[in-house]
C-alpha atoms as a PDB file:
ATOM      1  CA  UNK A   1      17.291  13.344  -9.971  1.00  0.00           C
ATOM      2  CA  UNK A   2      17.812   9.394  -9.535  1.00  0.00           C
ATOM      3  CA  UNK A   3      16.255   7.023  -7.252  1.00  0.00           C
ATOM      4  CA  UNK A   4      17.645   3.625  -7.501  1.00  0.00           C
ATOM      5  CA  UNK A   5      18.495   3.901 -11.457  1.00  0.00           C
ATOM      6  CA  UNK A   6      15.284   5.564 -12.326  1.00  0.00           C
ATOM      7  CA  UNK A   7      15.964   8.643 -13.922  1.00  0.00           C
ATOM      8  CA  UNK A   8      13.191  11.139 -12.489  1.00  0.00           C
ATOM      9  CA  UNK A   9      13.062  14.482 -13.842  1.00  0.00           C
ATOM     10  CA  UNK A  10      10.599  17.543 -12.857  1.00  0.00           C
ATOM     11  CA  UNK A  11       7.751  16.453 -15.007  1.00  0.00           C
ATOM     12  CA  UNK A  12       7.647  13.059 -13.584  1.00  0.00           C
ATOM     13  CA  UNK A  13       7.189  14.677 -10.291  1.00  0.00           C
ATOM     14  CA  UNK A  14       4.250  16.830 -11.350  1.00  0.00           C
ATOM     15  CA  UNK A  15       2.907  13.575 -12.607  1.00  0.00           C
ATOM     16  CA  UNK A  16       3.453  11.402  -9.580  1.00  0.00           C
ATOM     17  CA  UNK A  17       2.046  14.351  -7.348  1.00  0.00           C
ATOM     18  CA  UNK A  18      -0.890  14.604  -9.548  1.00  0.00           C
ATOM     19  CA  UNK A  19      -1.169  10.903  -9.038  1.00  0.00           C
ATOM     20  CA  UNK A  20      -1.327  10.893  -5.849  1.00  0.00           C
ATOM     21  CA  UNK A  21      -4.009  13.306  -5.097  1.00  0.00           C
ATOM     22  CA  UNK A  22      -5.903  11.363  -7.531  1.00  0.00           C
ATOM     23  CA  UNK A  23      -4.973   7.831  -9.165  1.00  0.00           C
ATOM     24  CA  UNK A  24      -8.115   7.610 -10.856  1.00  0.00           C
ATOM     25  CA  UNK A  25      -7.695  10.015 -12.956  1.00  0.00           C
ATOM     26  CA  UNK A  26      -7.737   9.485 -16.733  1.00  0.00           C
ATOM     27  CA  UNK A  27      -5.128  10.401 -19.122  1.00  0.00           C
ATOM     28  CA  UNK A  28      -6.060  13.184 -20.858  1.00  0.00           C
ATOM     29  CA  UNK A  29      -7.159  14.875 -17.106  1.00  0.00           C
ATOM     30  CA  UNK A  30      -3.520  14.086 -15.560  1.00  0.00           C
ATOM     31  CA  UNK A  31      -1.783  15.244 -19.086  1.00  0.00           C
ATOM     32  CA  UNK A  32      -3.862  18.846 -18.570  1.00  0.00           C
ATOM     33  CA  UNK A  33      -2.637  18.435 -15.029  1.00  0.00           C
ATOM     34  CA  UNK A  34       0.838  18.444 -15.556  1.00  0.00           C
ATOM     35  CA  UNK A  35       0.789  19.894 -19.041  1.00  0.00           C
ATOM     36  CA  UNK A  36       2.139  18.014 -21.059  1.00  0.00           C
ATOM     37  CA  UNK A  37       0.667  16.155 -24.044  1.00  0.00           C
ATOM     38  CA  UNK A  38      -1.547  12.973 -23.113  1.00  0.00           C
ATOM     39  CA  UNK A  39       0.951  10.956 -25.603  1.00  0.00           C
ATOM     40  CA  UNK A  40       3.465  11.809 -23.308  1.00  0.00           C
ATOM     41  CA  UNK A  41       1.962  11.673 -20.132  1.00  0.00           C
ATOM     42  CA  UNK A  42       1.013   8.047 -21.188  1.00  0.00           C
ATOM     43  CA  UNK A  43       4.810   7.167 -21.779  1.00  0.00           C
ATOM     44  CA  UNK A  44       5.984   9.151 -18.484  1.00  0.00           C
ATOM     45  CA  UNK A  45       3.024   7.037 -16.365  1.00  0.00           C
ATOM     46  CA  UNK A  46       3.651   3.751 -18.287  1.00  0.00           C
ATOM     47  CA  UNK A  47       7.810   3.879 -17.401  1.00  0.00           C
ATOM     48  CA  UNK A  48       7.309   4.821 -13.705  1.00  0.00           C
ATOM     49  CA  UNK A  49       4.696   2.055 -13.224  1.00  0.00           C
ATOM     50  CA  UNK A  50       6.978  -0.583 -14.872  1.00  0.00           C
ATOM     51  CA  UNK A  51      10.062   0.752 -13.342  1.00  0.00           C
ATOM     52  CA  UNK A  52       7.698   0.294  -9.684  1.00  0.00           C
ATOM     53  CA  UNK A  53       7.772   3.711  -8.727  1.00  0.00           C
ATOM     54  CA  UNK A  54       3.978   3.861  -9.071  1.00  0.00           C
ATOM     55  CA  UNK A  55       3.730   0.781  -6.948  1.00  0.00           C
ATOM     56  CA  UNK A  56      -0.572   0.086  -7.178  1.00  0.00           C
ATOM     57  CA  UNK A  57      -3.807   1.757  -7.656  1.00  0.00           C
ATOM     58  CA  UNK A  58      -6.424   2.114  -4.663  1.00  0.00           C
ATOM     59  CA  UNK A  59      -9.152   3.483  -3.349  1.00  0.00           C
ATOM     60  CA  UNK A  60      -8.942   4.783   0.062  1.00  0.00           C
ATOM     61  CA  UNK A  61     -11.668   3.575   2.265  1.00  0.00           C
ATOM     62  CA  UNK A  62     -13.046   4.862   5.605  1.00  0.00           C
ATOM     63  CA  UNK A  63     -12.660   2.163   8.084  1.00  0.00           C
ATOM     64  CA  UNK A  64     -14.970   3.604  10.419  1.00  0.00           C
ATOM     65  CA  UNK A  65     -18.249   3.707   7.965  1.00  0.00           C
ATOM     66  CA  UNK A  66     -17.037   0.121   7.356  1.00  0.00           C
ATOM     67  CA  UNK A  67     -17.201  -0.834  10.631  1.00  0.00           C
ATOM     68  CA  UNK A  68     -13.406  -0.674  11.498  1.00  0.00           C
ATOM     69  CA  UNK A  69     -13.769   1.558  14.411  1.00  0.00           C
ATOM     70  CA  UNK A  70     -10.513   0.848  16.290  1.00  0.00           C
ATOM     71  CA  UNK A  71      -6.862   1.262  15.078  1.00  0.00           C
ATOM     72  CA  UNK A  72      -4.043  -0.478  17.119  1.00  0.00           C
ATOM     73  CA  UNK A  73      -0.170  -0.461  16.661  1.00  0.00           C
ATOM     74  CA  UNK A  74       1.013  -3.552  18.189  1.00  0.00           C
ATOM     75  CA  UNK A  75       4.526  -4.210  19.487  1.00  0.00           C
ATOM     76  CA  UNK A  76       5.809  -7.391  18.942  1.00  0.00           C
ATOM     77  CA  UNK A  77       9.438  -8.662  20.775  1.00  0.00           C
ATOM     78  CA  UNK A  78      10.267 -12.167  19.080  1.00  0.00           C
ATOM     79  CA  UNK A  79      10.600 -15.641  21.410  1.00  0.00           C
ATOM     80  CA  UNK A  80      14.134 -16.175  19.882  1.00  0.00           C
ATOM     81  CA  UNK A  81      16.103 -13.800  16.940  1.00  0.00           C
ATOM     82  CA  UNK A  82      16.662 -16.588  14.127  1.00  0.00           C
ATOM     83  CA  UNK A  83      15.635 -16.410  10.538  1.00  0.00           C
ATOM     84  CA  UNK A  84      13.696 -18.977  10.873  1.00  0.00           C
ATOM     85  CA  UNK A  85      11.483 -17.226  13.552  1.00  0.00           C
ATOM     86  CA  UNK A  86      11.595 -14.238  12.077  1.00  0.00           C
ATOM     87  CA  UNK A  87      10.232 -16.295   8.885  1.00  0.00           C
ATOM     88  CA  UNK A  88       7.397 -17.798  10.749  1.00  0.00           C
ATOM     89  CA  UNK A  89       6.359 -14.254  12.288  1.00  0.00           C
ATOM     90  CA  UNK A  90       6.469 -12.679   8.501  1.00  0.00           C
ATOM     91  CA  UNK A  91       4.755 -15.836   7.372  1.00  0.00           C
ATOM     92  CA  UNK A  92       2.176 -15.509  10.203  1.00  0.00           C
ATOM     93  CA  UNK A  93       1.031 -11.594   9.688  1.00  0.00           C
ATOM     94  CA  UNK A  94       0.559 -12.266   5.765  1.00  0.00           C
ATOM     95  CA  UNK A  95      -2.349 -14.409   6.988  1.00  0.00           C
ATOM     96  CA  UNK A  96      -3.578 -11.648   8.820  1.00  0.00           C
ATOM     97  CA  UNK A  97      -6.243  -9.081   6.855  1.00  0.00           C
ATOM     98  CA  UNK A  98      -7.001  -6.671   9.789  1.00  0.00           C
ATOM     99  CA  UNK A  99      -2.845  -6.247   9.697  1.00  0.00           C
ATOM    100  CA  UNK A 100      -2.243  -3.058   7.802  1.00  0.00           C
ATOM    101  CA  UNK A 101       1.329  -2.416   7.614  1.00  0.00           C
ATOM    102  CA  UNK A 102       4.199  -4.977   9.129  1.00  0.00           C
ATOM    103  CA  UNK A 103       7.451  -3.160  10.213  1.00  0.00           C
ATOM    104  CA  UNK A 104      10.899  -4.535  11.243  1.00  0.00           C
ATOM    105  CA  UNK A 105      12.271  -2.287  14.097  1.00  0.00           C
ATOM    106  CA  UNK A 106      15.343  -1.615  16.452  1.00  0.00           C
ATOM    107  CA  UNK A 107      15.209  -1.133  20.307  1.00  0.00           C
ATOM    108  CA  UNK A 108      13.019  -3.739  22.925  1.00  0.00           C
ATOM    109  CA  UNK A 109      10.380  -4.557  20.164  1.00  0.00           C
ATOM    110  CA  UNK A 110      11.109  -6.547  16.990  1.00  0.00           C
ATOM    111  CA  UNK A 111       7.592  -5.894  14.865  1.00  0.00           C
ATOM    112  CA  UNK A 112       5.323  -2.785  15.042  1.00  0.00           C
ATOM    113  CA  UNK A 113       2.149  -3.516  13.737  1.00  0.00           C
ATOM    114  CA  UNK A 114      -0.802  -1.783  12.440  1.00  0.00           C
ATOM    115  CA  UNK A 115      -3.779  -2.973  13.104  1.00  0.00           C
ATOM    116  CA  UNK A 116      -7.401  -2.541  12.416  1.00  0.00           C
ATOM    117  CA  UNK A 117     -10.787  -4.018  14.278  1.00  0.00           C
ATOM    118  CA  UNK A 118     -14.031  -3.687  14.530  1.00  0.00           C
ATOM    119  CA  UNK A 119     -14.077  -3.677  18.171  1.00  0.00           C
ATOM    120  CA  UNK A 120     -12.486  -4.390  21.510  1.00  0.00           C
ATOM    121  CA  UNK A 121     -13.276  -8.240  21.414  1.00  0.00           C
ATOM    122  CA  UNK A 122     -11.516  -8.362  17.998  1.00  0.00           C
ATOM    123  CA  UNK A 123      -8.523  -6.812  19.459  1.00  0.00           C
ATOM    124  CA  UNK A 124      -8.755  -9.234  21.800  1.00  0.00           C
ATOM    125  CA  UNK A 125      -8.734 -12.253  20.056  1.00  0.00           C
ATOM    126  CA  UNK A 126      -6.215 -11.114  18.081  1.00  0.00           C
ATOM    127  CA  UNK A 127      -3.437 -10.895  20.668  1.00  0.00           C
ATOM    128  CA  UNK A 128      -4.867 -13.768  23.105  1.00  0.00           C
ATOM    129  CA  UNK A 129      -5.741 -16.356  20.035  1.00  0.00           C
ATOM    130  CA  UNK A 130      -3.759 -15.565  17.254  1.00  0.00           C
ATOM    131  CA  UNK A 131      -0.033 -13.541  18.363  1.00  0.00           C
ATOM    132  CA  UNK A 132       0.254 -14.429  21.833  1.00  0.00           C
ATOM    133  CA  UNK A 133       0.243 -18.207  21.237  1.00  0.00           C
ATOM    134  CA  UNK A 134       2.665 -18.172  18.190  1.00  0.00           C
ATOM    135  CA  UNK A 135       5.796 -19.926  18.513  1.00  0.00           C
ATOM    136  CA  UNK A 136       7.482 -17.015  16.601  1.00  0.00           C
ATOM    137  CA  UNK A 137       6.264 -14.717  19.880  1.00  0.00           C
ATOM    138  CA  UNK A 138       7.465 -13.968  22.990  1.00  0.00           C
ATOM    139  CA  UNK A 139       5.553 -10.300  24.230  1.00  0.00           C
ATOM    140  CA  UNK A 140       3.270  -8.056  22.760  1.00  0.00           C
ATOM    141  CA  UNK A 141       2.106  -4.893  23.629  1.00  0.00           C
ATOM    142  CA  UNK A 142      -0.276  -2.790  22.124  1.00  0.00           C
ATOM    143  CA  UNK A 143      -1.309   0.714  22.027  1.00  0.00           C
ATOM    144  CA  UNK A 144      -5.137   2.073  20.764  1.00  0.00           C
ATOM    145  CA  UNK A 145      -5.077   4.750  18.463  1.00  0.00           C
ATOM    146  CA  UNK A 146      -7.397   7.343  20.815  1.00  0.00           C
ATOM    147  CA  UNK A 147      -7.463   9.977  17.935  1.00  0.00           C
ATOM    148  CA  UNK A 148      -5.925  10.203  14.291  1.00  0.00           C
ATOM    149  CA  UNK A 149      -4.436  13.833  14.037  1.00  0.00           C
ATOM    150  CA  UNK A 150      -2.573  12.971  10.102  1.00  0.00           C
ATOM    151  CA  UNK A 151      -3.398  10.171   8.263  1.00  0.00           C
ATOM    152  CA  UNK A 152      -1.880  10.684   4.867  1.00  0.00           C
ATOM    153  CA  UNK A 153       0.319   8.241   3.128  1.00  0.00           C
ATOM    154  CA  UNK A 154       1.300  11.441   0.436  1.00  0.00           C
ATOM    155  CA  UNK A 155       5.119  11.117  -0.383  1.00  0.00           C
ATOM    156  CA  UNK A 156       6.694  14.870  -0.186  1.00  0.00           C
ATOM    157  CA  UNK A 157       6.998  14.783  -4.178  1.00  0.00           C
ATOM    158  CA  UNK A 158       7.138  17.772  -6.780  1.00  0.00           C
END
């Protein structure tokens, strides 16, 4: 199998699945995982990160015992559809921590956000102080996450 010149075979799948459920885990625990030698598994884990398959390392916190208790996906429709705006908008969310994930859409909105606060009053000033007032923006709407039924960023691998 290839994905974008990478040449990806079974074992590398194994690997990246193994990975996945757990990045932290040494190499002689993901070469028993996979079974393959740890020599090996050190060459297979060493190409795939430098070829950016394996794209970071990170630990997976719980926003809510870290006082993120609100989740928000934010539409975002653009004041004008220029590069340069668009630039300013990109340049604008980069700046913003408690912005998760940034994605370009078709249909009425331009930007869906992810977004998480601490609380309401956050949220707030967020949208009234911060996107609202932007040059780059022209409407945002937002939607609070009321319950999280899948939150798993696992890619359907091996």
């Amino acid at each position: 199998m290839a994905h974008d010149s990478v040449s990806i075979d079974d074992a590398d799948l194994k690997l990246l699945s193994a990975l996945q459920d757990n990045g932290a885990l040494t190499n002689q625990e993901l070469a028993d995982a996979v079974r393959l030698s740890p020599s090996q598994c050190s060459r297979r884990r060493q190409r795939l990160e430098q070829a950016g398959v394996i794209r970071r390392y990170r630990a997976d916190l719980d926003p809510a015992k870290l006082g993120f208790g609100i989740t928000v996906f934010i539409f975002v429709a653009l004041a004008t559809h220029s590069r340069n705006n668009a630039r300013r908008f990109r340049d604008l969310v980069a700046t913003l921590a408690m912005v998760q994930e940034t994605h370009a859409l078709t249909g009425d909105s331009d930007y869906l956000l992810k977004v998480i606060v601490t609380d309401l009053r956050a949220l707030s000033a967020l949208v009234n102080d911060v996107l609202l007032p932007h040059e780059a923006v022209e409407r945002v709407k937002s939607s609070i996450v009321l319950e999280t039924l899948k939150d798993d960023a696992r890619l359907p691998v091996g």
